[in-house]
N, C-alpha and C. Protein backbone atom coordinates (compact mmCIF):
# COMPACT_ATOMS: atom_id res chain seq x y z
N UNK A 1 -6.95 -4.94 7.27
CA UNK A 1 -6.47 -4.83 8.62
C UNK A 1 -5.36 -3.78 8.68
N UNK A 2 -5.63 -2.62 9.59
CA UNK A 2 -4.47 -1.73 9.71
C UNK A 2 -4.41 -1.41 11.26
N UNK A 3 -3.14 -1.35 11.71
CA UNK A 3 -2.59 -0.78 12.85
C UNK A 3 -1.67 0.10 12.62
N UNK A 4 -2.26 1.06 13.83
CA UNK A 4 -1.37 2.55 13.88
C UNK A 4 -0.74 2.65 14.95
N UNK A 5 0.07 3.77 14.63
CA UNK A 5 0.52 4.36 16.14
C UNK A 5 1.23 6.16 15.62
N UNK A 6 0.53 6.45 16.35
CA UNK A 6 1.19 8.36 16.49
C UNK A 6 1.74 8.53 17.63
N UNK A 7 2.80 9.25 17.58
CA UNK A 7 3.48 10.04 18.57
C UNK A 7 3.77 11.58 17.98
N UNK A 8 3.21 11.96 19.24
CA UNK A 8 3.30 13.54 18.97
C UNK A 8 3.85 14.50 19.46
N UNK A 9 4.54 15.83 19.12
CA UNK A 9 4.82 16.53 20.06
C UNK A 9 6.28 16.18 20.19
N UNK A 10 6.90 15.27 19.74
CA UNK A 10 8.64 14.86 19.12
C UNK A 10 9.42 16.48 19.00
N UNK A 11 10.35 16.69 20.05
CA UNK A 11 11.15 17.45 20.07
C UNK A 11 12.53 17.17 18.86
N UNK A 12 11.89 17.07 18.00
CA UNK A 12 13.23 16.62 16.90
C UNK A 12 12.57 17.29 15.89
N UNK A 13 13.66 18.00 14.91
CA UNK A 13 13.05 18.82 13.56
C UNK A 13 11.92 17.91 12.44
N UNK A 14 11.20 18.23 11.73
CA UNK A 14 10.85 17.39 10.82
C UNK A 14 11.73 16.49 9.65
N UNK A 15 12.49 18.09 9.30
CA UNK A 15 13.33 17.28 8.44
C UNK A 15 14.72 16.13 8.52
N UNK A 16 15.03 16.54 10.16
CA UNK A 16 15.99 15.40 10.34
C UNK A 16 14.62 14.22 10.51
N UNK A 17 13.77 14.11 10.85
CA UNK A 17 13.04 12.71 11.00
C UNK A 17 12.51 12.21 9.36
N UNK A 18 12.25 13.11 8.52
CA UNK A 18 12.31 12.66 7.21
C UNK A 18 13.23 12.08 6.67
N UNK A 19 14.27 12.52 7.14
CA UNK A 19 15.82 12.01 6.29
C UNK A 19 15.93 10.85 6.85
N UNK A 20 15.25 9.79 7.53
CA UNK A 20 15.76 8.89 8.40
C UNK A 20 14.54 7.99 7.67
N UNK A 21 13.17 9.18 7.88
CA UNK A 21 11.54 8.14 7.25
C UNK A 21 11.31 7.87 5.47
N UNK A 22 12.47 8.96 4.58
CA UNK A 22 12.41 8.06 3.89
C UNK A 22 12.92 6.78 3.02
N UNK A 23 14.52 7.39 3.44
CA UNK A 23 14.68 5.56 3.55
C UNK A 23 14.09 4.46 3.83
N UNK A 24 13.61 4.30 5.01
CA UNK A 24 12.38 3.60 5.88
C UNK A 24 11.40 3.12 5.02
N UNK A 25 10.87 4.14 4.03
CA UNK A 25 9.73 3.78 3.74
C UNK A 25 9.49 2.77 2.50
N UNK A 26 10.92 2.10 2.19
CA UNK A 26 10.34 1.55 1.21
C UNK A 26 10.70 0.02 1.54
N UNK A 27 10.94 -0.43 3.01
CA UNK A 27 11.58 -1.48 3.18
C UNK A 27 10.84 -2.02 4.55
N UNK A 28 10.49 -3.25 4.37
CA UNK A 28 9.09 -3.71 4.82
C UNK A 28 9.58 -3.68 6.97
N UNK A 29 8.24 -2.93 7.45
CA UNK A 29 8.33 -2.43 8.85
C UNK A 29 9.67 -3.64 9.55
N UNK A 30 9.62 -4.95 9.41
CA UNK A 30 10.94 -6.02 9.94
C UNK A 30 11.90 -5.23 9.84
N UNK A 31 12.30 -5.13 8.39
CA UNK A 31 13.40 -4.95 7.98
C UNK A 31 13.84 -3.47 8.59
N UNK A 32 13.11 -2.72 8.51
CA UNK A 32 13.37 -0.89 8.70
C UNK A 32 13.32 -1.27 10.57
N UNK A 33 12.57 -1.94 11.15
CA UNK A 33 13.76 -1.71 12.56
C UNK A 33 14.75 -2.34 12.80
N UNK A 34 15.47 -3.36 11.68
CA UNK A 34 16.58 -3.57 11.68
C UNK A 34 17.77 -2.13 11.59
N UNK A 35 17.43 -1.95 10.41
CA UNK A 35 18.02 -0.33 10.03
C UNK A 35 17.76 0.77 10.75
N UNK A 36 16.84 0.58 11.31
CA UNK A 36 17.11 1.93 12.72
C UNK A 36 17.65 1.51 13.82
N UNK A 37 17.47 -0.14 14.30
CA UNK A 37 18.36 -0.06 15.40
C UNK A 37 20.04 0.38 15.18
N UNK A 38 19.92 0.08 13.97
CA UNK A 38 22.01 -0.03 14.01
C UNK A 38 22.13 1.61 13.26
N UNK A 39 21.24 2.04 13.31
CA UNK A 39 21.76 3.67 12.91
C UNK A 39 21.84 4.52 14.34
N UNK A 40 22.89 5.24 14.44
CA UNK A 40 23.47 6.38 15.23
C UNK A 40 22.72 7.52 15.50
N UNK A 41 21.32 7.90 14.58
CA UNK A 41 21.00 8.93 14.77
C UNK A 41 19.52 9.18 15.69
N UNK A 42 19.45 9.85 16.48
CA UNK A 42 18.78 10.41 17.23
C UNK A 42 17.31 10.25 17.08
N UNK A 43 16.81 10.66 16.03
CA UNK A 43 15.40 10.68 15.21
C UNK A 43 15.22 9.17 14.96
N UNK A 44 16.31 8.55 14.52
CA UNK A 44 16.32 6.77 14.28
C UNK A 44 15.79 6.19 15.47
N UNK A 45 16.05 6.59 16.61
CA UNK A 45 15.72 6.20 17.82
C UNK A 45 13.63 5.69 17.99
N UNK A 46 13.72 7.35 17.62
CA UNK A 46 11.72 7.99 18.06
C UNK A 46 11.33 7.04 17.06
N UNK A 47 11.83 6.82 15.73
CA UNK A 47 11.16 6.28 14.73
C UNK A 47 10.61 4.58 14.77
N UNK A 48 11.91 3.80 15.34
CA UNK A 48 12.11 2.91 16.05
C UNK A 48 10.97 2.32 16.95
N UNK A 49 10.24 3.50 17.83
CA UNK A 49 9.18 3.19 18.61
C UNK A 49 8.29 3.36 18.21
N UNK A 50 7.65 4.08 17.67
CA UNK A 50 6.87 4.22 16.69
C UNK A 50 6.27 3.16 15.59
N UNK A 51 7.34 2.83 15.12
CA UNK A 51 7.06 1.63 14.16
C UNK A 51 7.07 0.29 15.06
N UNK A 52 7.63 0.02 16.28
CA UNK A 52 7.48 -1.30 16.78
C UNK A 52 6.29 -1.18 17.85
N UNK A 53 5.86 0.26 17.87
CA UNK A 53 4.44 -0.17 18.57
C UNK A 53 3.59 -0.04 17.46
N UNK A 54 3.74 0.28 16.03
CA UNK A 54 2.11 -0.37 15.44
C UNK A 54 2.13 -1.41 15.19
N UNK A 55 3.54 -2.24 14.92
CA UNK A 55 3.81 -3.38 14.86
C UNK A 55 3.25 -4.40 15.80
N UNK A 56 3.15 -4.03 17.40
CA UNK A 56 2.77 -4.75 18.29
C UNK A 56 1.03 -4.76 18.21
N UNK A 57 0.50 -3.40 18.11
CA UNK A 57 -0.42 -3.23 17.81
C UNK A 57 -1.46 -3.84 17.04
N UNK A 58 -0.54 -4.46 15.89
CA UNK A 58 -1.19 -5.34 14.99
C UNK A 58 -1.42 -6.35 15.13
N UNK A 59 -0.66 -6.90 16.08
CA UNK A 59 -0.26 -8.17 16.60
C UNK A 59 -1.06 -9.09 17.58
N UNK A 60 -1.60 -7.54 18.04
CA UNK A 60 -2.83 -7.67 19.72
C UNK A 60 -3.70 -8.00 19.04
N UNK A 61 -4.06 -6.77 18.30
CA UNK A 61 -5.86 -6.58 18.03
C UNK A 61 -5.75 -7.77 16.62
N UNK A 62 -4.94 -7.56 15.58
CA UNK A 62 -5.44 -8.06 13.98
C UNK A 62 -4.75 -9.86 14.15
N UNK A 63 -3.86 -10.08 15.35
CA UNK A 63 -2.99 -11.44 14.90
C UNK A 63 -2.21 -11.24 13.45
N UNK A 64 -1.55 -9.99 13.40
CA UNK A 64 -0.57 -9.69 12.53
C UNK A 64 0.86 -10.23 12.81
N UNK A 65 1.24 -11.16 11.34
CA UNK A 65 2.29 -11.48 11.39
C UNK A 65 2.96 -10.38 11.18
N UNK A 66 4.24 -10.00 11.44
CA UNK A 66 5.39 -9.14 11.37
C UNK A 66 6.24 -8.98 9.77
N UNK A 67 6.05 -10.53 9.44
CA UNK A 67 6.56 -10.64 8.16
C UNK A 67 6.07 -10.26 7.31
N UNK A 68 4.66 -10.43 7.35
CA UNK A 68 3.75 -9.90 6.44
C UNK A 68 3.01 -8.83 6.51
N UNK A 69 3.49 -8.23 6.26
CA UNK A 69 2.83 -6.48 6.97
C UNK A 69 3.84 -5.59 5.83
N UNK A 70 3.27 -4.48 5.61
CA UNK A 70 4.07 -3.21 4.62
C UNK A 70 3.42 -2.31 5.67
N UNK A 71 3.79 -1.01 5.41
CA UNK A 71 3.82 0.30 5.25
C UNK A 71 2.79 0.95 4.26
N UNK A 72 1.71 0.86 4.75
CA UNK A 72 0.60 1.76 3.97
C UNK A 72 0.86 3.26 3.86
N UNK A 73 1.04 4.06 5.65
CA UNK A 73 1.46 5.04 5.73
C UNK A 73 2.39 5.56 6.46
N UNK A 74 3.42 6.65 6.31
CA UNK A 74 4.75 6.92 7.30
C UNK A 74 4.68 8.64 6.83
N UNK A 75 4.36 8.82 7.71
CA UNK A 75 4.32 10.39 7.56
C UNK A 75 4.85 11.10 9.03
N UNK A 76 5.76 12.44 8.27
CA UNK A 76 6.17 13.22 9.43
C UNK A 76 5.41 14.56 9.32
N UNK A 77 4.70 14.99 10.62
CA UNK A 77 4.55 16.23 10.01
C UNK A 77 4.82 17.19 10.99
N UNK A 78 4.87 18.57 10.60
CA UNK A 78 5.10 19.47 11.73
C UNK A 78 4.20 19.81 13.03
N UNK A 79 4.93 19.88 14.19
CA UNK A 79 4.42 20.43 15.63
C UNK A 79 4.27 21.63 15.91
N UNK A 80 4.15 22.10 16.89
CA UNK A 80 4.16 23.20 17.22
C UNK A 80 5.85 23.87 17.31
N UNK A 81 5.95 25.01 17.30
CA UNK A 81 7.34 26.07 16.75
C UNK A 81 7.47 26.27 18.32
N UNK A 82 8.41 26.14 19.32
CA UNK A 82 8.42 26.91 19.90
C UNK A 82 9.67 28.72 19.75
N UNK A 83 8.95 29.75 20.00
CA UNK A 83 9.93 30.76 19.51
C UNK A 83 11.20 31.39 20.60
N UNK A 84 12.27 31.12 20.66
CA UNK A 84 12.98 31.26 21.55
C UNK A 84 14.36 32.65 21.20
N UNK A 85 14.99 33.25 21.85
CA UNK A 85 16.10 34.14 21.67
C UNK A 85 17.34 33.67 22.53
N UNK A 86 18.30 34.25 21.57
CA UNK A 86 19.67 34.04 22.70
C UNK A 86 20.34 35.57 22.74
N UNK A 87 21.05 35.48 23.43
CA UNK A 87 21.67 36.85 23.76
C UNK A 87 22.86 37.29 22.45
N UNK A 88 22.81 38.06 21.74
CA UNK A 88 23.72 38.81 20.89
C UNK A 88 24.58 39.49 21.12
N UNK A 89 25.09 39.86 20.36
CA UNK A 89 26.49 40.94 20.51
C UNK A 89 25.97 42.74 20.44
N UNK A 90 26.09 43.05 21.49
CA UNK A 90 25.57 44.79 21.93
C UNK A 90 24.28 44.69 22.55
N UNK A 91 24.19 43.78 23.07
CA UNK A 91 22.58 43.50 24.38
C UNK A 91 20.93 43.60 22.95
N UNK A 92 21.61 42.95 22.01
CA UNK A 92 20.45 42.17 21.01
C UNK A 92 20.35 41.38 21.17
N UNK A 93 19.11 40.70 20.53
CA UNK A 93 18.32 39.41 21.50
C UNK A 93 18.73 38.78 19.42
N UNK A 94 18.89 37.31 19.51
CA UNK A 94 18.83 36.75 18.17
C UNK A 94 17.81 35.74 18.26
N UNK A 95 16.62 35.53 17.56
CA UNK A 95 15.61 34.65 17.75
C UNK A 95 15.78 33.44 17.02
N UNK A 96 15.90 32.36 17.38
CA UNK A 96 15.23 30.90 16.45
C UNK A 96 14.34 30.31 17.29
N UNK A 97 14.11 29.17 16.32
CA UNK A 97 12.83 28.43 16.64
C UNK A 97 13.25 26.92 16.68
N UNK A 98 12.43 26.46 17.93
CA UNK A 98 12.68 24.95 18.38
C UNK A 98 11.29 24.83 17.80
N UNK A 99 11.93 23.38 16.91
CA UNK A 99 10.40 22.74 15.76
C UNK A 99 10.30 21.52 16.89
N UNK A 100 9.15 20.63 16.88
CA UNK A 100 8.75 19.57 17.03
C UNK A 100 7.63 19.21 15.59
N UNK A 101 7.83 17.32 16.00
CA UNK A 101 6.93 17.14 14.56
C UNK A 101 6.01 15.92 15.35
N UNK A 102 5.14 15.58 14.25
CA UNK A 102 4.23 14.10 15.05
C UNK A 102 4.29 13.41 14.25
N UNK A 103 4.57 12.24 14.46
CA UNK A 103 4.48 11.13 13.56
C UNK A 103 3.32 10.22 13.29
N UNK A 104 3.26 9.73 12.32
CA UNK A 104 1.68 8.61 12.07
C UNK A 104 2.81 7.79 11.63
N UNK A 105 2.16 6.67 11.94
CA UNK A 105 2.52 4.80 11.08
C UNK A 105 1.35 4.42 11.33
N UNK A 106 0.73 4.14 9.71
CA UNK A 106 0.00 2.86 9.25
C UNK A 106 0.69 2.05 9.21
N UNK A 107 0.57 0.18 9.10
CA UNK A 107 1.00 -0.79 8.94
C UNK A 107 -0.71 -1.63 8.39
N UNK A 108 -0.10 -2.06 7.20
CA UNK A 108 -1.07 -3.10 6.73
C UNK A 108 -0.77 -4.18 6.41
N UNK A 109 -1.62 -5.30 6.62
CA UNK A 109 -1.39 -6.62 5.92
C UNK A 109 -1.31 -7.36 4.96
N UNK A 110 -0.27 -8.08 4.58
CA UNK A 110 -0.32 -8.58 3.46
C UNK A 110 -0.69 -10.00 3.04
N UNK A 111 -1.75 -10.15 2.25
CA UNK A 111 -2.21 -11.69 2.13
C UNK A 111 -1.47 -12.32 1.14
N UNK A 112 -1.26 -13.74 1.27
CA UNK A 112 -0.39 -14.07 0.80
C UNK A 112 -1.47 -14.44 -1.06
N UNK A 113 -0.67 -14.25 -2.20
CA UNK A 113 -1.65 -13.95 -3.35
C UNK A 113 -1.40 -15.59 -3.72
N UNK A 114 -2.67 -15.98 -4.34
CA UNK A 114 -3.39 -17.11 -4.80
C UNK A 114 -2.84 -17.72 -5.85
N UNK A 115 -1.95 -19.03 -5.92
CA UNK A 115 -1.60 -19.07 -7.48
C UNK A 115 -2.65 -19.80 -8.07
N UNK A 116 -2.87 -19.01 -9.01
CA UNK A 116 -4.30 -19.20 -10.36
C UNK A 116 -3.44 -20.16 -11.45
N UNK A 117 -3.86 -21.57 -11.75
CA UNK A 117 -3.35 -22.05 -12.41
C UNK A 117 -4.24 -22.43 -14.06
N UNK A 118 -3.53 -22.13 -14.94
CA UNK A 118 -4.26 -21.97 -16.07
C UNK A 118 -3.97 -23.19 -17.15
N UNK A 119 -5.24 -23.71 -17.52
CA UNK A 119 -4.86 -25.08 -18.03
C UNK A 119 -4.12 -24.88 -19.45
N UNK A 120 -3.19 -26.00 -19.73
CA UNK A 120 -1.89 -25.78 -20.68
C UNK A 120 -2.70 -26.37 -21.76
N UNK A 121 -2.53 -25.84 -23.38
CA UNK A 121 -2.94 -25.55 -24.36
C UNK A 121 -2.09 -26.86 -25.06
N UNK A 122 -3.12 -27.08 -25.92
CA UNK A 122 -2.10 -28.54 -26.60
C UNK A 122 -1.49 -27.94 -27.96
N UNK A 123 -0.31 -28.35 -28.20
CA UNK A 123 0.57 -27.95 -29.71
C UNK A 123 0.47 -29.38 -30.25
N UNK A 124 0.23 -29.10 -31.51
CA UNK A 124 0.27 -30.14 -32.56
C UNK A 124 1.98 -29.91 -32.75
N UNK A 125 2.61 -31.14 -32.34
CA UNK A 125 3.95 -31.69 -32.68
C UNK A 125 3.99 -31.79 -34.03
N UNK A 126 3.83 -32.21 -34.66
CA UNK A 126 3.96 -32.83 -36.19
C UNK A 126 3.69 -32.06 -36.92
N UNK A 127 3.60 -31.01 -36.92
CA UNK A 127 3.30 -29.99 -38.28
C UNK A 127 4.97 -29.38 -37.98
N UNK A 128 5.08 -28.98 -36.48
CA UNK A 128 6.10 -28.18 -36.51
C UNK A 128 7.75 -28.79 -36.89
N UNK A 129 7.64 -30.34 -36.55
CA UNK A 129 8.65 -31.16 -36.69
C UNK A 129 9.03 -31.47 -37.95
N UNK A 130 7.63 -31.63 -38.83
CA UNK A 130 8.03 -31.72 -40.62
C UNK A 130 8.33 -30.59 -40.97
N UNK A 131 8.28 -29.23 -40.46
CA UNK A 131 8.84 -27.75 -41.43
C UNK A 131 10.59 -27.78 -40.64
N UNK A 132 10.41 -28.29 -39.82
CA UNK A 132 11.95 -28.04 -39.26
C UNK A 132 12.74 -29.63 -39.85
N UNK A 133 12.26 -30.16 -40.43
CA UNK A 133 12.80 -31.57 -41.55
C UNK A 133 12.81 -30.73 -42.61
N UNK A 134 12.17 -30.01 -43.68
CA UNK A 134 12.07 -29.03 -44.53
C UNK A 134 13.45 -28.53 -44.83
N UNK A 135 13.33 -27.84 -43.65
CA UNK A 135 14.31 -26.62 -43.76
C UNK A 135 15.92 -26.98 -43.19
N UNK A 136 15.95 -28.13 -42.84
CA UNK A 136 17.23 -28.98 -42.47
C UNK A 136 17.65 -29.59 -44.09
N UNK A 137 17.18 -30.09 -44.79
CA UNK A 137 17.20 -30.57 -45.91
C UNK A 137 17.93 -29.70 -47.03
N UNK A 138 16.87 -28.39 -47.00
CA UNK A 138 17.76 -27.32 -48.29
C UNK A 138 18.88 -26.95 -47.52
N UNK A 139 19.24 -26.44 -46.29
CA UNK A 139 20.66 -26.42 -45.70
C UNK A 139 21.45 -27.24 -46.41
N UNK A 140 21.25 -28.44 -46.06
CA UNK A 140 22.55 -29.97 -46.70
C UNK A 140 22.50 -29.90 -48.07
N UNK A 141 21.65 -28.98 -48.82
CA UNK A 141 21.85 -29.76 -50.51
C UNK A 141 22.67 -28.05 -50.76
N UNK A 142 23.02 -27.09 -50.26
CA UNK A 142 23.80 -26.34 -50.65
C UNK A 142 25.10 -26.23 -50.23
């Protein structure tokens, strides 16, 4: 079971939204919109929605618990460049570029794993109890 959500076309650089996604990525979708709500930064915001709509997403279509869910995939990638100029010193034009990026979130489920119980092996007591009488014995006679 996986739920997504993309948003695209994010007027925010890639790499400030990386610096935010990979922290994020190793701390299960609950927990990481804990940590983006209480972060200050801008990109924390977009990321925020993103991850709580595949979250919801999962929720509609799969009956995904929240708790049990990881991060299959969190990827930022680049948008379109737009190319822009500002005015310079002696009527030169200076060019940069406004980035946008798009985001993907996978979210997958996690089943809870099976405990396999394996039947317990019998020890013969009495062999091991007379070598440890043995060896208690030459101790005391030196």
């Amino acid at each position: 079971m996986e739920a997504h959500a993309y948003i695209k076309f994010v007027r925010i650089s890639p790499i400030k939204l990386r610096f935010i996604a990979d922290h994020v990525k190793s701390l299960k979708p609950k927990e990481a919109l804990d940590y983006l709500y209480l972060s200050n930064k801008r990109s924390a915001k977009v990321l925020y929605k993103a991850i709580k709509t595949a979250l919801d997403s999962g929720k509609i279509k799969f009956n995904m618990q929240p708790e049990q869910t990881k991060f299959k995939r969190l990827m930022i990638d680049g948008g379109p460049v737009l190319k822009r100029f500002r005015a310079g010193g002696r009527g030169v034009a200076k060019p940069y570029k406004r980035k946008s990026s798009h985001i993907t979130v996978i979210i997958e489920g996690i089943t809870p794993a099976q405990k396999v119980t394996m039947p317990k092996k019998e020890i013969e007591t009495q062999t091991q109890s007379t070598t440890r009488k043995k060896s208690l014995k030459v101790t005391k006679k030196k």
